[in-house]
PDB file of N, CA and C in Angstrom:
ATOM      1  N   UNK A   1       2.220  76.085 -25.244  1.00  0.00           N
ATOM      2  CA  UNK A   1       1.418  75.152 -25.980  1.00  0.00           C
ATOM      3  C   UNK A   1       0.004  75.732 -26.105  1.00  0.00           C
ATOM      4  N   UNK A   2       0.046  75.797 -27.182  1.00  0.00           N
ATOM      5  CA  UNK A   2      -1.849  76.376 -27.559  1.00  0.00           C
ATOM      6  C   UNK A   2      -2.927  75.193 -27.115  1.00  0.00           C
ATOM      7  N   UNK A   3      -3.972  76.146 -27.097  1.00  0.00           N
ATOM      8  CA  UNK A   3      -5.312  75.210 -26.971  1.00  0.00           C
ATOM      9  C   UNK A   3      -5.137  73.702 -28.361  1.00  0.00           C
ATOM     10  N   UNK A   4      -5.196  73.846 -29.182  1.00  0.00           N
ATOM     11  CA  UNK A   4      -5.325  73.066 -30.052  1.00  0.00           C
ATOM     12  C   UNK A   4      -4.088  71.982 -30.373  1.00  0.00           C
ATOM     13  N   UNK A   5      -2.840  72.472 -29.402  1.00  0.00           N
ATOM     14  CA  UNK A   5      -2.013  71.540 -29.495  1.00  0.00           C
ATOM     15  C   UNK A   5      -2.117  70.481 -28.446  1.00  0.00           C
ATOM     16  N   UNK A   6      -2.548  71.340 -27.214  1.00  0.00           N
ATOM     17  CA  UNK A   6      -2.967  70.087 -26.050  1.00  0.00           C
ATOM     18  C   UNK A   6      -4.041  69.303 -26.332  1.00  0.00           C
ATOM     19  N   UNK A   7      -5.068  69.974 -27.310  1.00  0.00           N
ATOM     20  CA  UNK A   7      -6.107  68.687 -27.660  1.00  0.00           C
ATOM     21  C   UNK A   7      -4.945  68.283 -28.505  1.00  0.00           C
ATOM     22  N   UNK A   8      -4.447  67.603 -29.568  1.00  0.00           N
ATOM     23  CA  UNK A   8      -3.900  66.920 -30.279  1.00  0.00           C
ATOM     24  C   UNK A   8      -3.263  66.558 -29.410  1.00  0.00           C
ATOM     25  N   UNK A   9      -2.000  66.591 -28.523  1.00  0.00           N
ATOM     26  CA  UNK A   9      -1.468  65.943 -27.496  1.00  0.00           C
ATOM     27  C   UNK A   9      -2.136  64.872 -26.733  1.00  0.00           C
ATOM     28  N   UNK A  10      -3.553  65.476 -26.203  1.00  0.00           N
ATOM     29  CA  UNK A  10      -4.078  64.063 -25.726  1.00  0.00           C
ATOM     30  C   UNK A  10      -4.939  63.304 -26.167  1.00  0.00           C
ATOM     31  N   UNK A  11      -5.502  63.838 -27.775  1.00  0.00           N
ATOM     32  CA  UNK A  11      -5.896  62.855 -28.690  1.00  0.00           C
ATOM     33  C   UNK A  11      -5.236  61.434 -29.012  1.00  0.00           C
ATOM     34  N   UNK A  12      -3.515  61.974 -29.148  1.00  0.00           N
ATOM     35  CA  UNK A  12      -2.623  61.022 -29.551  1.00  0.00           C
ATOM     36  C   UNK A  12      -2.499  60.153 -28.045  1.00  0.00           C
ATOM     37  N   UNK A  13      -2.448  60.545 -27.457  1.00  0.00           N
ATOM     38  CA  UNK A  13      -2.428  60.037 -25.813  1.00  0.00           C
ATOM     39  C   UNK A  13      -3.095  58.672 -25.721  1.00  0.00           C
ATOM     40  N   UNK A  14      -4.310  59.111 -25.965  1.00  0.00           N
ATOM     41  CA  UNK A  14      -5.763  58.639 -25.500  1.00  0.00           C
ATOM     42  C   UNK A  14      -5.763  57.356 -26.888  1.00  0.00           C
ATOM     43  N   UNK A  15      -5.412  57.671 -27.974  1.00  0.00           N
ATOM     44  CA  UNK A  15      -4.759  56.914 -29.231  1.00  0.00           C
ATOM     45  C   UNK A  15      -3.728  55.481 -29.205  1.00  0.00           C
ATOM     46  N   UNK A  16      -2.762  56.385 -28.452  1.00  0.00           N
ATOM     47  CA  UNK A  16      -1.892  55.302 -27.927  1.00  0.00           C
ATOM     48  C   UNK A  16      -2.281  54.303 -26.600  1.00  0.00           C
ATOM     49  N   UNK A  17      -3.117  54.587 -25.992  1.00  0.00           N
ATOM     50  CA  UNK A  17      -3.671  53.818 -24.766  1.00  0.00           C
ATOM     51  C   UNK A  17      -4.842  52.930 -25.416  1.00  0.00           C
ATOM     52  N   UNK A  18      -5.539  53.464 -25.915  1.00  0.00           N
ATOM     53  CA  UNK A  18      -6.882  52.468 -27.431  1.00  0.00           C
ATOM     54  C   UNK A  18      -5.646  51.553 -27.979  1.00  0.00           C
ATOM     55  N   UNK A  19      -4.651  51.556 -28.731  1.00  0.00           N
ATOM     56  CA  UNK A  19      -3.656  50.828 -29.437  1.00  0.00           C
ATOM     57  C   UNK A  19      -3.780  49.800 -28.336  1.00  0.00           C
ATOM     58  N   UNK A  20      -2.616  49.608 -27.068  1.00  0.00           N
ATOM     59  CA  UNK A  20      -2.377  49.384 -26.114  1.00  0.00           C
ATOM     60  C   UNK A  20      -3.211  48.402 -25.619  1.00  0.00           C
ATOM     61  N   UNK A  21      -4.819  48.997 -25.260  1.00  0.00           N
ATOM     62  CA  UNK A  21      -5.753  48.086 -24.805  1.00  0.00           C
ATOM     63  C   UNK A  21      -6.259  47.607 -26.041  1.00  0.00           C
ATOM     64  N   UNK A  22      -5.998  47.700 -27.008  1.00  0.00           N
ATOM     65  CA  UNK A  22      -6.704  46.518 -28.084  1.00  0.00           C
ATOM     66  C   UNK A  22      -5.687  44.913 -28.070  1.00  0.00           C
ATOM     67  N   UNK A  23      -4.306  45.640 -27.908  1.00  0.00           N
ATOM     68  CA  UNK A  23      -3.216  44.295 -28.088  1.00  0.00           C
ATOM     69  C   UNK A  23      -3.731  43.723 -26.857  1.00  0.00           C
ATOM     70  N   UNK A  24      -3.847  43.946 -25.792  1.00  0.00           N
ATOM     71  CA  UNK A  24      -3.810  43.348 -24.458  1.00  0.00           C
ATOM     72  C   UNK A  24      -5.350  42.532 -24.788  1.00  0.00           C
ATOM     73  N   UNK A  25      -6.139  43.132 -25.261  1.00  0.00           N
ATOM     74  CA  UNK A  25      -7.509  42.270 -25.343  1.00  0.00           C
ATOM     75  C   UNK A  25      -7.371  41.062 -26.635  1.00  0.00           C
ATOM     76  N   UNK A  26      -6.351  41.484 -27.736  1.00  0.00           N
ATOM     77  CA  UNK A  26      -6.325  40.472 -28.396  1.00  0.00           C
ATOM     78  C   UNK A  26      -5.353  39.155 -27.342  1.00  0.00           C
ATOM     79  N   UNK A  27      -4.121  39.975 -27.016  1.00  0.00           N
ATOM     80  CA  UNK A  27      -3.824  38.681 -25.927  1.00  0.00           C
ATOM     81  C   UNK A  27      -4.604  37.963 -25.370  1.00  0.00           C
ATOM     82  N   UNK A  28      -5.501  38.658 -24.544  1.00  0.00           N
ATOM     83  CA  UNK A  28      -6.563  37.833 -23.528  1.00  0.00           C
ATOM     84  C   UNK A  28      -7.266  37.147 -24.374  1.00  0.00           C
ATOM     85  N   UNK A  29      -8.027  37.249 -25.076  1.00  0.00           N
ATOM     86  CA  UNK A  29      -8.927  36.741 -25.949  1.00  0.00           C
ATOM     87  C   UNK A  29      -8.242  35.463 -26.485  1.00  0.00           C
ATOM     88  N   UNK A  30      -6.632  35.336 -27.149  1.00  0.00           N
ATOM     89  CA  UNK A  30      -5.735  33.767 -27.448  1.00  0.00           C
ATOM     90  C   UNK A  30      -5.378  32.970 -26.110  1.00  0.00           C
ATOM     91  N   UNK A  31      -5.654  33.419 -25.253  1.00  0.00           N
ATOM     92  CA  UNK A  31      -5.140  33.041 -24.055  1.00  0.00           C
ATOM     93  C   UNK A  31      -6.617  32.125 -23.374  1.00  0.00           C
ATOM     94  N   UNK A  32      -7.404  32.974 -23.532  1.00  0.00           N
ATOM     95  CA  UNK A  32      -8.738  32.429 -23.233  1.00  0.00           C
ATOM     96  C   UNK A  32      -9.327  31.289 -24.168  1.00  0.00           C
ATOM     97  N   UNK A  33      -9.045  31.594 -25.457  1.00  0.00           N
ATOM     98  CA  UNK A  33      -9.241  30.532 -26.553  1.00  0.00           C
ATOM     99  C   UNK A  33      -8.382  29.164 -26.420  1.00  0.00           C
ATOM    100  N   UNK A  34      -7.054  29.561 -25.858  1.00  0.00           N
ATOM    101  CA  UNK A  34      -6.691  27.837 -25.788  1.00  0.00           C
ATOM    102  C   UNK A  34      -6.760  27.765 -24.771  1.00  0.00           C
ATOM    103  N   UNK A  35      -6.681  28.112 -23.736  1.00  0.00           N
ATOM    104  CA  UNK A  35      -7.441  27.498 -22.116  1.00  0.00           C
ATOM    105  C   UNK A  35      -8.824  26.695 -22.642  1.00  0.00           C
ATOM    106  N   UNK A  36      -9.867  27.398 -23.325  1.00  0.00           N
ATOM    107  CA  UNK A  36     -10.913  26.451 -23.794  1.00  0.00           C
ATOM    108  C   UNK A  36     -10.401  25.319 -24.167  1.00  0.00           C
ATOM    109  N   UNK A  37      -9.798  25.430 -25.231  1.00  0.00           N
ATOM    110  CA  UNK A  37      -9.285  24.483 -26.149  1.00  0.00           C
ATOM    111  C   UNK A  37      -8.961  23.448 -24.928  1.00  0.00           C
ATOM    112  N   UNK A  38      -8.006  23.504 -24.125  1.00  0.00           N
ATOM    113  CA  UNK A  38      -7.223  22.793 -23.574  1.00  0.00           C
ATOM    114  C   UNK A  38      -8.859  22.303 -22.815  1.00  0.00           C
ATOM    115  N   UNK A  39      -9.503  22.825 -21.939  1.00  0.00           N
ATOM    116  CA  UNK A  39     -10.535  21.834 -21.227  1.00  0.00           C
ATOM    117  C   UNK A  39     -11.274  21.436 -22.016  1.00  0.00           C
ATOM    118  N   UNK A  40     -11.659  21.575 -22.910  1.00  0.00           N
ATOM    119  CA  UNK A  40     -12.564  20.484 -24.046  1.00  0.00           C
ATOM    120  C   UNK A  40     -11.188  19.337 -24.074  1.00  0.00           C
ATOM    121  N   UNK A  41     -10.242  19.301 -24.764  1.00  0.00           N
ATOM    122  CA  UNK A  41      -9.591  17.848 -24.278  1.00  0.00           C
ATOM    123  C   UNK A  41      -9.430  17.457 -23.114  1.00  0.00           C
ATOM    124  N   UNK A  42      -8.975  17.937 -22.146  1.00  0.00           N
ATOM    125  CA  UNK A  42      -9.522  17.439 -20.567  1.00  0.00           C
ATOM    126  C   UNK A  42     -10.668  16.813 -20.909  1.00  0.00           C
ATOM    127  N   UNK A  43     -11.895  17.104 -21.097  1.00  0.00           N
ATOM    128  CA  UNK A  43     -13.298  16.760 -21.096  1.00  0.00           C
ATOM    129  C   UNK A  43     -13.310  15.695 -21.569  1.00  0.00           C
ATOM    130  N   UNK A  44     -12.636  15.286 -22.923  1.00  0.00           N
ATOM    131  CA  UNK A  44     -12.802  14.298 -23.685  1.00  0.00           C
ATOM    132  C   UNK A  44     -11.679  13.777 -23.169  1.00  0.00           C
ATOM    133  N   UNK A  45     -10.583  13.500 -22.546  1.00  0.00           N
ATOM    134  CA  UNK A  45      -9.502  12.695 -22.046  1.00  0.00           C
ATOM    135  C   UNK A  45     -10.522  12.040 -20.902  1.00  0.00           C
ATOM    136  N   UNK A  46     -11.195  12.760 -19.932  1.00  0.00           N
ATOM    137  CA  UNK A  46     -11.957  12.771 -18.523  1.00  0.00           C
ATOM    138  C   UNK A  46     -12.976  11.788 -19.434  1.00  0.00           C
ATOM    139  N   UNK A  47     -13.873  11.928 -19.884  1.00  0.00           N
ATOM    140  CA  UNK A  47     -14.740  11.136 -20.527  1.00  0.00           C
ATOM    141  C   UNK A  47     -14.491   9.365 -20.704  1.00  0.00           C
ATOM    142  N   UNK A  48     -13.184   9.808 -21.578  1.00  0.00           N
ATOM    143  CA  UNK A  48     -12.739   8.249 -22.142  1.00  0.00           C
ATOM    144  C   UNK A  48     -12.957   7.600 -21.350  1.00  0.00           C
ATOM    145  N   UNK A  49     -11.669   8.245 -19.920  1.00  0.00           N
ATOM    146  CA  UNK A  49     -11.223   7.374 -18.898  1.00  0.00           C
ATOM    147  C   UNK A  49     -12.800   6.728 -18.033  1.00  0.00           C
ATOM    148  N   UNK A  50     -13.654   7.827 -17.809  1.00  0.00           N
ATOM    149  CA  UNK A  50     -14.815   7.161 -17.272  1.00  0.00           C
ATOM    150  C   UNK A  50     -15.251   6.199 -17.740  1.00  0.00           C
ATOM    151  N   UNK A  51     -15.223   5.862 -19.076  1.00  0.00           N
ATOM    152  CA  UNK A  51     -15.758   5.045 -20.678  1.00  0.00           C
ATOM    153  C   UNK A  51     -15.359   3.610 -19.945  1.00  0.00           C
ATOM    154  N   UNK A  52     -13.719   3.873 -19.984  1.00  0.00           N
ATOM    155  CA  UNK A  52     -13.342   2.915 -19.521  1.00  0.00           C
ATOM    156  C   UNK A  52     -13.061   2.197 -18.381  1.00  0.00           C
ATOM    157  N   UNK A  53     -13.306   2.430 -17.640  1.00  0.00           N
ATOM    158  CA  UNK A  53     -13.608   2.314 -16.272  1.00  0.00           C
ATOM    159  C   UNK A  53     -15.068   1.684 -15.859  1.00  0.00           C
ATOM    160  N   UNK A  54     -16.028   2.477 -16.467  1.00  0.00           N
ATOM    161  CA  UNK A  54     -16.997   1.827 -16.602  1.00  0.00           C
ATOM    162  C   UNK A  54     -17.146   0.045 -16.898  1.00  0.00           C
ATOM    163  N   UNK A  55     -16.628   0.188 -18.419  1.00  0.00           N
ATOM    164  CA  UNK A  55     -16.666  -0.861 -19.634  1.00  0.00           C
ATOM    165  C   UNK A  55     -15.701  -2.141 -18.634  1.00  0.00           C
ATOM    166  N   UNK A  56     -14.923  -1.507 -17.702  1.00  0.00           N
ATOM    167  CA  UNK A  56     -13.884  -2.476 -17.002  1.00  0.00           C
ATOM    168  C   UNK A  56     -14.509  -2.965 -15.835  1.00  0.00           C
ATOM    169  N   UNK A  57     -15.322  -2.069 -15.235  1.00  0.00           N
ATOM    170  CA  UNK A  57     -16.562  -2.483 -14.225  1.00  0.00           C
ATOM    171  C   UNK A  57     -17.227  -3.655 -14.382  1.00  0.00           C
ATOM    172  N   UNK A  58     -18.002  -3.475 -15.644  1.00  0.00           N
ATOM    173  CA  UNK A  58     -19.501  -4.242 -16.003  1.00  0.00           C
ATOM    174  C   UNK A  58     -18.653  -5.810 -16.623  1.00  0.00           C
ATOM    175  N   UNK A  59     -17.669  -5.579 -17.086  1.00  0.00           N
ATOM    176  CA  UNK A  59     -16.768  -6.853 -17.325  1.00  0.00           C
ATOM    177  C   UNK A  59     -16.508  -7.481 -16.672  1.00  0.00           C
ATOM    178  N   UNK A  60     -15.604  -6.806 -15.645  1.00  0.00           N
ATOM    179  CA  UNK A  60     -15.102  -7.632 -14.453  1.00  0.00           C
ATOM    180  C   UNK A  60     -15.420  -8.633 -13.687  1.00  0.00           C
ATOM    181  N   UNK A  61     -15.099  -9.992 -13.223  1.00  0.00           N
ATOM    182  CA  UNK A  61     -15.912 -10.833 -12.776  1.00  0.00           C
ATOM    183  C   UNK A  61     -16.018 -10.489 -11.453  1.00  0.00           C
ATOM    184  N   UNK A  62     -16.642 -11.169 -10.927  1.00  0.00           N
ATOM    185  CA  UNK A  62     -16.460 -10.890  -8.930  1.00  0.00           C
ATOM    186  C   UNK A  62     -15.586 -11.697  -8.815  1.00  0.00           C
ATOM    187  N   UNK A  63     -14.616 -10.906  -7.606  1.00  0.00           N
ATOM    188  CA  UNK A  63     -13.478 -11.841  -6.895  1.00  0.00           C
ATOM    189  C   UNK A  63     -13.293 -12.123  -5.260  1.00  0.00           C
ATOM    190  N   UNK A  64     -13.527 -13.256  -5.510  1.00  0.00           N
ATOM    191  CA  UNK A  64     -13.194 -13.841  -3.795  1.00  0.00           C
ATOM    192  C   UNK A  64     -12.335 -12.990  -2.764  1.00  0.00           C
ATOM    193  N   UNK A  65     -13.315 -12.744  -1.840  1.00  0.00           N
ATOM    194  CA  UNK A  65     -12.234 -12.351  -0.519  1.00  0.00           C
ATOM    195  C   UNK A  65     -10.628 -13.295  -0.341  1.00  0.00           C
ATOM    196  N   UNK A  66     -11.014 -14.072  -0.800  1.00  0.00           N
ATOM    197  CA  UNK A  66     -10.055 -14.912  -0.452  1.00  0.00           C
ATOM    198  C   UNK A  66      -8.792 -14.536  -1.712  1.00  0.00           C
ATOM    199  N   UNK A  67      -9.045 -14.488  -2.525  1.00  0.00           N
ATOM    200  CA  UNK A  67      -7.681 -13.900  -4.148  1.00  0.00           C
ATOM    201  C   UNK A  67      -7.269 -12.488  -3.861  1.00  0.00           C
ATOM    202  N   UNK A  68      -7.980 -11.929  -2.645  1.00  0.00           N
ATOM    203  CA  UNK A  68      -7.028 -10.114  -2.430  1.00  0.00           C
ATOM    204  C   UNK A  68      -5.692 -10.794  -1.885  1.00  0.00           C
ATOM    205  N   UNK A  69      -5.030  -9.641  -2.176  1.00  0.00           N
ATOM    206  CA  UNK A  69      -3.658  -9.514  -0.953  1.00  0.00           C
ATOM    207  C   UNK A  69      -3.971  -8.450  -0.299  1.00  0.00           C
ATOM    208  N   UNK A  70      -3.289  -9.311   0.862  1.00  0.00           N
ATOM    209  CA  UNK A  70      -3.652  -8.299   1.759  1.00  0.00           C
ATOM    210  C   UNK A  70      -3.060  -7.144   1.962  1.00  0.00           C
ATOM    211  N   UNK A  71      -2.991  -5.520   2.281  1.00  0.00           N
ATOM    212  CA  UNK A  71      -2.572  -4.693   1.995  1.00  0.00           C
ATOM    213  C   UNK A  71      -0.911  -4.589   2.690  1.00  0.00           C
ATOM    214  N   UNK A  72      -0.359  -4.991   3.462  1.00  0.00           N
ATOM    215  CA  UNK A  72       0.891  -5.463   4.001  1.00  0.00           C
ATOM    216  C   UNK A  72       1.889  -5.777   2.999  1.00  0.00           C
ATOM    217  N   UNK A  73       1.584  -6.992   1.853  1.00  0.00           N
ATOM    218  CA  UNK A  73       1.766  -7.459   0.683  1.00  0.00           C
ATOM    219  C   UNK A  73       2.841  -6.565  -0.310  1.00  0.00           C
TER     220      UNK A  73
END
């Protein structure tokens, strides 16, 4: 193998490994994009529920010791 074929040999090498790590970074990169995706709705699912919880708080009347059951029940 001549000088000029082993550079072309590991031009193509070095070619095919660039190919390689570009797919793997486009993977990561869709993978990372809906993981976002997915905790922004968490966020806004997490949100609501506080919303409402809240809104069910400030509503709520007070209730007598006496209207619990007791945990036995």
């Amino acid at each position: 193998m001549t000088g000029e074929e082993k550079l072309e040999a590991r031009i193509a090498e070095i070619e095919a490994k660039l190919a390689l790590s570009e797919d793997s970074l486009d993977a990561l990169n869709t993978t990372v994009y809906r993981q976002q995706q997915l905790i922004d709705r968490l966020q806004r699912e997490l949100r609501a529920l506080r919303d409402q919880v809240e809104a069910s708080a400030t509503n709520a009347e007070p209730r007598a010791p006496a209207d619990e059951v007791p945990p036995h029940y």
